[in-house]
N, C-alpha and C. Protein backbone atom coordinates (compact mmCIF):
# COMPACT_ATOMS: atom_id res chain seq x y z
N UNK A 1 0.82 -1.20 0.00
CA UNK A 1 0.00 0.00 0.00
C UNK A 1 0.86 1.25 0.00
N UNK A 2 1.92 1.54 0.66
CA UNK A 2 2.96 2.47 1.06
C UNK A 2 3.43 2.90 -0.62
N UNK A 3 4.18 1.83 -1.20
CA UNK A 3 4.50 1.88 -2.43
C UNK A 3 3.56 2.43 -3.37
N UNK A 4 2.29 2.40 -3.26
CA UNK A 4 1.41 2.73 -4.35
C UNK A 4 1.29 4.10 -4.17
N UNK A 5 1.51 4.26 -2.89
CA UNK A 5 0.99 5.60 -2.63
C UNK A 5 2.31 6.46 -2.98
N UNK A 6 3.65 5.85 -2.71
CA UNK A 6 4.79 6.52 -3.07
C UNK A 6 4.80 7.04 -5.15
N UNK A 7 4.44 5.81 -5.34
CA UNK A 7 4.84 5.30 -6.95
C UNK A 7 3.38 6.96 -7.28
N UNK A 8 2.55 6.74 -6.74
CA UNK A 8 1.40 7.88 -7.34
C UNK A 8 1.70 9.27 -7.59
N UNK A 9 2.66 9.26 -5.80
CA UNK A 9 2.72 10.87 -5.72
C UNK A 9 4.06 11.24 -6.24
N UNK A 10 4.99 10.81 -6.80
CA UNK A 10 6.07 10.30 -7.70
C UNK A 10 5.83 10.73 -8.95
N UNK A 11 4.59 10.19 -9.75
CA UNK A 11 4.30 10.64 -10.91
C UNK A 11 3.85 11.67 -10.94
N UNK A 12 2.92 11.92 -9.77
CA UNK A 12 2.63 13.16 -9.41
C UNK A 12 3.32 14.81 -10.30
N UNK A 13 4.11 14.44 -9.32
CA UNK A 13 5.62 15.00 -8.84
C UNK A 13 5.83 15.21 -10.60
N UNK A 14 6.24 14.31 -11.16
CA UNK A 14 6.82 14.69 -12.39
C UNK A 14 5.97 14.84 -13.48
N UNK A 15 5.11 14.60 -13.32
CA UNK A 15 4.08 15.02 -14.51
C UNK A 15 3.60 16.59 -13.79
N UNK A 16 3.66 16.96 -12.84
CA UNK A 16 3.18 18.56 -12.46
C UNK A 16 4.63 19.05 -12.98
N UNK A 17 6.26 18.86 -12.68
CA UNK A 17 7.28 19.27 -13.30
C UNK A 17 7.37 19.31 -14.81
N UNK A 18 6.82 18.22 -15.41
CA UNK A 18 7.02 18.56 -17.16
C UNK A 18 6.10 19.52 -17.76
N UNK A 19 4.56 20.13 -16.75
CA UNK A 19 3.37 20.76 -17.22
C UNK A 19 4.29 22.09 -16.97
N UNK A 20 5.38 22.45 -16.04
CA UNK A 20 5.63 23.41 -15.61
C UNK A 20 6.76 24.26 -16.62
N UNK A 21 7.30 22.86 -16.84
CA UNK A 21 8.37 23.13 -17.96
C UNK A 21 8.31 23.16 -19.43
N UNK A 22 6.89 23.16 -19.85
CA UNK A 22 6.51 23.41 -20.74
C UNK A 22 6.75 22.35 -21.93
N UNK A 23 7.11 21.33 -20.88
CA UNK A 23 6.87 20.08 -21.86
C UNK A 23 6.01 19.09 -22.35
N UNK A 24 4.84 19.72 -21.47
CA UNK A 24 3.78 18.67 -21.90
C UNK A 24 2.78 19.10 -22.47
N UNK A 25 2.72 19.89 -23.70
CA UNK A 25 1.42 19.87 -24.42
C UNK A 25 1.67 21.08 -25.19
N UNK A 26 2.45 21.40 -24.78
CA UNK A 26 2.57 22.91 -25.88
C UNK A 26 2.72 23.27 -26.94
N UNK A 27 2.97 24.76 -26.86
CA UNK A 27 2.83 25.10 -27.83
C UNK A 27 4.11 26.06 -27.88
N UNK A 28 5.08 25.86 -27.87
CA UNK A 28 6.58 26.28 -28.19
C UNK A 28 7.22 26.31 -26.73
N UNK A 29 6.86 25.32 -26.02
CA UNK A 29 7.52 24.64 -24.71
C UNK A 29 8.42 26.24 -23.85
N UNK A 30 7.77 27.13 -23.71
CA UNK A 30 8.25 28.32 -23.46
C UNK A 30 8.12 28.06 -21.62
N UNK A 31 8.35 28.91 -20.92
CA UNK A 31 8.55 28.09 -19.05
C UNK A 31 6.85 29.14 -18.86
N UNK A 32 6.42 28.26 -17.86
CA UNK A 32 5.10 28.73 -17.42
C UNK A 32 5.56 29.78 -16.25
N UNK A 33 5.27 30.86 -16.10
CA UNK A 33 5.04 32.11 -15.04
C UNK A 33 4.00 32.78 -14.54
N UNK A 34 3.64 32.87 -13.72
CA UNK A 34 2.52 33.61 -12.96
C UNK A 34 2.93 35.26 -13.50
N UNK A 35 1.96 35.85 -14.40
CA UNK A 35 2.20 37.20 -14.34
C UNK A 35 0.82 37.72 -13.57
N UNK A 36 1.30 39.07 -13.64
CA UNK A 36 0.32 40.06 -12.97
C UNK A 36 0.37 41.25 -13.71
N UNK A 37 -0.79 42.26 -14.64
CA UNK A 37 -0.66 43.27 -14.93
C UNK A 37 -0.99 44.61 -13.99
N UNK A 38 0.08 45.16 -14.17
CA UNK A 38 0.41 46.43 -13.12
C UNK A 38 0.23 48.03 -13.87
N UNK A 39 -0.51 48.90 -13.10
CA UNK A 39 0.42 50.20 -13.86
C UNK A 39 1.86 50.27 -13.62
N UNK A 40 2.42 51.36 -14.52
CA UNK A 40 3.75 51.57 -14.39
C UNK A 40 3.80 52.45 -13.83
N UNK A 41 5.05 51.94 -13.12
CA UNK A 41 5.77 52.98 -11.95
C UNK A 41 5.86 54.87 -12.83
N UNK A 42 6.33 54.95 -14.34
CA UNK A 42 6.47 56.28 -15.05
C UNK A 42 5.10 56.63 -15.58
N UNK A 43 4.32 56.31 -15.27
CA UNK A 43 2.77 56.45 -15.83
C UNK A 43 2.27 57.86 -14.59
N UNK A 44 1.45 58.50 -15.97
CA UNK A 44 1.35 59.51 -15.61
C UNK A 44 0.06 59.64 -14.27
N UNK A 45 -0.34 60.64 -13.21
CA UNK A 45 -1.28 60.20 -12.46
C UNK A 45 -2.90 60.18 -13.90
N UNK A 46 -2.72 61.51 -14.25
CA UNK A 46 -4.27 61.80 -15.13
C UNK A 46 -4.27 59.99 -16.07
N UNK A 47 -3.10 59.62 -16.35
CA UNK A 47 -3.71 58.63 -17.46
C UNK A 47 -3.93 57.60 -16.68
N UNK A 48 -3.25 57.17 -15.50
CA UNK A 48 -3.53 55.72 -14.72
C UNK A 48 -5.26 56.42 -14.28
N UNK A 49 -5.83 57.36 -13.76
CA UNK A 49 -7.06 57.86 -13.60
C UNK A 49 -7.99 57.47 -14.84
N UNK A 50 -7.49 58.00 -15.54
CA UNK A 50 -8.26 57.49 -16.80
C UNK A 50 -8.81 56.58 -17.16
N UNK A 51 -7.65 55.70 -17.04
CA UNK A 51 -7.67 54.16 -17.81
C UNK A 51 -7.89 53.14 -16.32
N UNK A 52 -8.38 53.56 -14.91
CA UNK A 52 -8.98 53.39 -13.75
C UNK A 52 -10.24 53.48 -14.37
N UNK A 53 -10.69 54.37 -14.21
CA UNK A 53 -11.90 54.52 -14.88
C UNK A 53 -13.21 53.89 -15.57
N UNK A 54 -11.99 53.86 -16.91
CA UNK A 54 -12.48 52.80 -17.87
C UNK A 54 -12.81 51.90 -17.76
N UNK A 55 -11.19 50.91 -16.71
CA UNK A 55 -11.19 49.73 -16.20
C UNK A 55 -12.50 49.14 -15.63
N UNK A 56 -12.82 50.32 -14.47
CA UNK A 56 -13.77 50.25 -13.91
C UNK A 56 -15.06 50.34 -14.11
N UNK A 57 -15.61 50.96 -15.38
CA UNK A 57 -17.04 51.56 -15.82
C UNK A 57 -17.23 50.37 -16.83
N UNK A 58 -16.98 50.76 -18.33
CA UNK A 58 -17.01 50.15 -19.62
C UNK A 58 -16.25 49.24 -19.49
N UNK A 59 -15.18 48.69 -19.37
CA UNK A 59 -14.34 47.73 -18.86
C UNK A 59 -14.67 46.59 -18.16
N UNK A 60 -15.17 47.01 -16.91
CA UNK A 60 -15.63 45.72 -16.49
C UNK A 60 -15.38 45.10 -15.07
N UNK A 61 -14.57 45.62 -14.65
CA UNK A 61 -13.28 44.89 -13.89
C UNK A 61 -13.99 44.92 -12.86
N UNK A 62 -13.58 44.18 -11.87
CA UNK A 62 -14.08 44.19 -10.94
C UNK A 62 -13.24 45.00 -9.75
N UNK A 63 -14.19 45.97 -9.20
CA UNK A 63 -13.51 46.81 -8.60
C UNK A 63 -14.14 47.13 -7.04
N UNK A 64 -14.64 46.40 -6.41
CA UNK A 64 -15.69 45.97 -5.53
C UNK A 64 -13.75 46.25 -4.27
N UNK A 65 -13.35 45.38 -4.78
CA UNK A 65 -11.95 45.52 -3.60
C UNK A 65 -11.64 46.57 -3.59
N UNK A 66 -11.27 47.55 -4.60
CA UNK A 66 -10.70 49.35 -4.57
C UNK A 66 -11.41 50.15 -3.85
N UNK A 67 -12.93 49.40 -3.61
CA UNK A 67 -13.74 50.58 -2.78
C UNK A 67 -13.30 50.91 -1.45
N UNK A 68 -14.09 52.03 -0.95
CA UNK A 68 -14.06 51.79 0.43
C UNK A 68 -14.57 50.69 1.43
N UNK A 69 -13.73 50.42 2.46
CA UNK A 69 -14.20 49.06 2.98
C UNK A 69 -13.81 48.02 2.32
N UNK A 70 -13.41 47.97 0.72
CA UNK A 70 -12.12 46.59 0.22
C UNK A 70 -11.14 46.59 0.73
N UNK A 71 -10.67 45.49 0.87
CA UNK A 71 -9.15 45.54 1.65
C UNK A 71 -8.32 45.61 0.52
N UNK A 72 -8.67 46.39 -0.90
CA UNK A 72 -7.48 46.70 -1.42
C UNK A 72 -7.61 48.15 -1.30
N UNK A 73 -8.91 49.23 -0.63
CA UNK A 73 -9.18 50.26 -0.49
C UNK A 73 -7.74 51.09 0.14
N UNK A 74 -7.55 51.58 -0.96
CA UNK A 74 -5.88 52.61 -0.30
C UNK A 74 -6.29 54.12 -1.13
N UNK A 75 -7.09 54.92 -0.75
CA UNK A 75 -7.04 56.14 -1.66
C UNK A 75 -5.77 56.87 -1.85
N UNK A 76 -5.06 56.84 -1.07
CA UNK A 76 -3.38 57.89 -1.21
C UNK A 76 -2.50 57.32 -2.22
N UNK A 77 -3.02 55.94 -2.84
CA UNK A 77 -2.06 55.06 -3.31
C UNK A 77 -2.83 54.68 -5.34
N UNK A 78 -2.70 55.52 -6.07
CA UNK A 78 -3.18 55.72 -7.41
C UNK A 78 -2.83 54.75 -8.00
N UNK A 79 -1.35 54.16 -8.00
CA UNK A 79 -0.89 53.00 -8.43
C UNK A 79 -1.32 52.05 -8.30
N UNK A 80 -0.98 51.61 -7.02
CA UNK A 80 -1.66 50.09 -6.50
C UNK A 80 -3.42 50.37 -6.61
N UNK A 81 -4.09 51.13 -6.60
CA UNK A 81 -5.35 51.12 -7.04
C UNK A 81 -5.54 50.58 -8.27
N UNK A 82 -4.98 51.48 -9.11
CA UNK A 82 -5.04 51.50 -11.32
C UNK A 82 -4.75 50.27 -11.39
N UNK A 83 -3.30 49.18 -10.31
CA UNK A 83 -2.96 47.90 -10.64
C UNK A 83 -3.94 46.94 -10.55
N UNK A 84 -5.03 47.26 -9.33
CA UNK A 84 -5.93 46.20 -9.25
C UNK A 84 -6.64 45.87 -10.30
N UNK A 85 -7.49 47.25 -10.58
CA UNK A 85 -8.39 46.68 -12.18
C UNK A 85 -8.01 46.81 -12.67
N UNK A 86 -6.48 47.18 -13.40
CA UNK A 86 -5.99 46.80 -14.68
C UNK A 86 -5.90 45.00 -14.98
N UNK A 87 -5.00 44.87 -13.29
CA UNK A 87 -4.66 43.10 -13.41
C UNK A 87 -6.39 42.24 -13.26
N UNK A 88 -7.44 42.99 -12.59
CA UNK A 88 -8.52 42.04 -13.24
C UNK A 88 -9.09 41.91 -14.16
N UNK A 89 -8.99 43.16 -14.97
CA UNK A 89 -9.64 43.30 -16.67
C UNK A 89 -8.41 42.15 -16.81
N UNK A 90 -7.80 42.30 -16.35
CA UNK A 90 -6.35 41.13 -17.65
C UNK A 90 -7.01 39.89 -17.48
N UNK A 91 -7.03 39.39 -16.39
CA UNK A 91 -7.58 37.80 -15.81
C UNK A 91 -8.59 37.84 -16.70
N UNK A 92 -9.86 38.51 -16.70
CA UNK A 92 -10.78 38.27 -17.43
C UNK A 92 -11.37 38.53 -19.21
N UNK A 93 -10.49 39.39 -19.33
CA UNK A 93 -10.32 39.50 -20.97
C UNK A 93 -9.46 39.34 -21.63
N UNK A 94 -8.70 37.72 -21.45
CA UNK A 94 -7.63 37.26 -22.65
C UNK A 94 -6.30 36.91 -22.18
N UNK A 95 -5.74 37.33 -21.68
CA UNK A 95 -4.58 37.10 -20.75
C UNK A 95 -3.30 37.60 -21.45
N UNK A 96 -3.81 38.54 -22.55
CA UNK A 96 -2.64 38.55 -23.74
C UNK A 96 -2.09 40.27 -23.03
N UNK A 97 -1.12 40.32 -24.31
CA UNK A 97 -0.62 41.44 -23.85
C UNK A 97 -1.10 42.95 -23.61
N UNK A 98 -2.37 42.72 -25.09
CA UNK A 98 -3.10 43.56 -25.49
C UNK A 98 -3.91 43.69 -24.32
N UNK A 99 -5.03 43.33 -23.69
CA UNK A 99 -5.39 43.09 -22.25
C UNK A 99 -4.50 43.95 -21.06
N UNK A 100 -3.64 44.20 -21.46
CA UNK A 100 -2.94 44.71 -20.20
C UNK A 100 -1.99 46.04 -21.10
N UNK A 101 -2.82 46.82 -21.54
CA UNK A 101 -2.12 48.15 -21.99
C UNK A 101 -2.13 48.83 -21.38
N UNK A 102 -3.64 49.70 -21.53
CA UNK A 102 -4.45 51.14 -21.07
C UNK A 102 -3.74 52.07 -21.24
N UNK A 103 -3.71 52.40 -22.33
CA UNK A 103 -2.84 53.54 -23.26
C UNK A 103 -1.66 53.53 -23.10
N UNK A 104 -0.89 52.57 -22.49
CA UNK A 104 0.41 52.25 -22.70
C UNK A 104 0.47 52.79 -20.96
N UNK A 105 0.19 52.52 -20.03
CA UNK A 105 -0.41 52.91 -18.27
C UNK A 105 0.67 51.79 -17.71
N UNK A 106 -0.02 50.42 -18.44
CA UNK A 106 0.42 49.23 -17.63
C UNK A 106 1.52 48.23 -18.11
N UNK A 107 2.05 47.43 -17.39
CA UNK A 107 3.03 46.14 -18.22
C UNK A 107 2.66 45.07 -17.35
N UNK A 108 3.23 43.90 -17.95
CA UNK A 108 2.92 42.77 -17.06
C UNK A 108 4.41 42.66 -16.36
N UNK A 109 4.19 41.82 -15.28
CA UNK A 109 5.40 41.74 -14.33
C UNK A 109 4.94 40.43 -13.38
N UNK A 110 6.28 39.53 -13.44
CA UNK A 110 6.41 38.47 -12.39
C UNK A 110 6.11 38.82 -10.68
N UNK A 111 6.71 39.52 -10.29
CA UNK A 111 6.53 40.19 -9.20
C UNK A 111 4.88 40.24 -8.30
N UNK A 112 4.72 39.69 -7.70
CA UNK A 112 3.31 39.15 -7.25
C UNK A 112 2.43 40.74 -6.42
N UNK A 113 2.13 41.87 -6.80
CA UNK A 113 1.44 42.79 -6.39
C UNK A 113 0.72 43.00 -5.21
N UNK A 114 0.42 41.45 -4.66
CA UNK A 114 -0.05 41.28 -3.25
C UNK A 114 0.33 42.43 -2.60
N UNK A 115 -0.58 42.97 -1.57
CA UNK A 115 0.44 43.21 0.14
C UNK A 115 -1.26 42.94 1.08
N UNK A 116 -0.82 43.14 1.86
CA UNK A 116 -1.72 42.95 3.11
C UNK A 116 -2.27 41.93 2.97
N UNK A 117 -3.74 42.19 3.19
CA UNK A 117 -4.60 41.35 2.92
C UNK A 117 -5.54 41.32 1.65
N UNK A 118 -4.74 42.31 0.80
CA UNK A 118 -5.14 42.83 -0.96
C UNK A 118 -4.66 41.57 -1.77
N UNK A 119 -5.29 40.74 -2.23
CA UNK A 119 -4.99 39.91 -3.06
C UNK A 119 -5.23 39.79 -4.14
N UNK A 120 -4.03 39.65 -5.38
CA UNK A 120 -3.95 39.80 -6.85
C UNK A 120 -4.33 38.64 -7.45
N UNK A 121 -5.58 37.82 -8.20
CA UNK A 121 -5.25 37.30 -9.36
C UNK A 121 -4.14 37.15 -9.72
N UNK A 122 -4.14 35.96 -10.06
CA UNK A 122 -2.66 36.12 -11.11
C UNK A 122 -3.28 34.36 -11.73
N UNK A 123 -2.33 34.50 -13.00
CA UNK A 123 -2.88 33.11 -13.99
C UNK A 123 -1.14 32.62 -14.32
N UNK A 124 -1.38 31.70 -14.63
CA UNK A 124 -0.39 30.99 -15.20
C UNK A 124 0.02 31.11 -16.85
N UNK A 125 1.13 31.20 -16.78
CA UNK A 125 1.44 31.88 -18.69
C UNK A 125 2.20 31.53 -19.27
N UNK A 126 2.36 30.95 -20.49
CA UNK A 126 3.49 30.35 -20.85
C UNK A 126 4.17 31.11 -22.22
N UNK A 127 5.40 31.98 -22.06
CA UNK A 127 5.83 32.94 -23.21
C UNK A 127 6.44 32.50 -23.77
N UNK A 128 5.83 32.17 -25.47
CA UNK A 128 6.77 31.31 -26.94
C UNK A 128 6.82 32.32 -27.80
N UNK A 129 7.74 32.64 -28.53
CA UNK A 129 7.91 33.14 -29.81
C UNK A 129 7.51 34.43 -29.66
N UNK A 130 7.41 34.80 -28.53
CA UNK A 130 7.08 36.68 -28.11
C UNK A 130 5.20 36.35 -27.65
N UNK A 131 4.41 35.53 -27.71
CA UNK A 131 3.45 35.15 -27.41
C UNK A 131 2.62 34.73 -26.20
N UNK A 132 1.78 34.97 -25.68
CA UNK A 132 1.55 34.63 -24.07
C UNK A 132 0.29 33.35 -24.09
N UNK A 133 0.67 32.23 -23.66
CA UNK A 133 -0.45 30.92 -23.64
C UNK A 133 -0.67 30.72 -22.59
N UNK A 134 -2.14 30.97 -22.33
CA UNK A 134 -2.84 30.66 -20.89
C UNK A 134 -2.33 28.56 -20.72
N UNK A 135 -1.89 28.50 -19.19
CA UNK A 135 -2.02 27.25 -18.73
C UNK A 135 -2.84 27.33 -17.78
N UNK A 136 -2.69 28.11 -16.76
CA UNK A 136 -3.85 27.96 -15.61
C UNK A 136 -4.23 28.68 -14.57
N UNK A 137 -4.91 29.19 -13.86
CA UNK A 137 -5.70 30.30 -13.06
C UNK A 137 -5.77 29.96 -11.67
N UNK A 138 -5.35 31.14 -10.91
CA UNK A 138 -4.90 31.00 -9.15
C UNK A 138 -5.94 32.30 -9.19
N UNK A 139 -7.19 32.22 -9.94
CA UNK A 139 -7.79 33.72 -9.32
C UNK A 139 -8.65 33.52 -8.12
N UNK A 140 -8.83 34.88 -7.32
CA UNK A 140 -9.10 34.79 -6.44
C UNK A 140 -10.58 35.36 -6.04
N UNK A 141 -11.18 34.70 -5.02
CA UNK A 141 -12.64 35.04 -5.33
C UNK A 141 -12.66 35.97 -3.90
């Protein structure tokens, strides 16, 4: 019984390592990364406002955490605000690069955006040939 259970979580083990390494099913075996779309640090305040906005109205995003009383609620903090619904419009419309512009506001970045008790979405991505391929989703409800 010991053995079966060893021999299982074994394959486990290496079949979650080859999904990771982009060897099992792809599509130009590129390494899988958790990104997160962020505004940029040189982004202007009026355009991260803007493209907040948007994010938020016509866009879509869910912005229920930026409010007051969300625990991503930081009014002094324009950035980490604009980052939230930029990175949830991303999760939810495409995961590509285009998804994460807003007039040229935002970029994607490894770097996990978290702090407190503000928690980022983030998806799994696999970059081939300059290209971004969804593998899999850590979003957060």
């Amino acid at each position: 019984m010991a053995s079966g259970i060893l021999t299982w979580v074994l394959s486990f083990f290496f079949f979650a390592l080859a999904v990771v390494q982009g060897g099992g099913g792809g599509r130009g075996g590129g390494a899988a990364e958790e990104l997160w779309c962020v505004a940029k640090n040189n982004a202007a305040d009026d355009a991260l406002q803007s493209s907040l906005d948007w994010a938020c109205g016509p866009g879509g995003a869910n912005c229920g955490p930026i409010q007051k009383g969300g625990p991503c609620y930081d009014p002094s903090d324009l950035q980490r605000t604009a980052s939230f619904a930029f990175n949830d419009y991303f999760v939810k419309h495409g995961l590509t690069e285009d998804s994460c512009s807003f007039s040229n506001s935002a970029a994607l970045t490894s770097l996990n955006p978290s702090h407190n008790n503000c928690k980022f979405p983030s998806s799994s991505l696999s970059r081939s040939n300059g290209k971004l391929y969804w593998i899999s989703d850590s979003r957060v409800s």
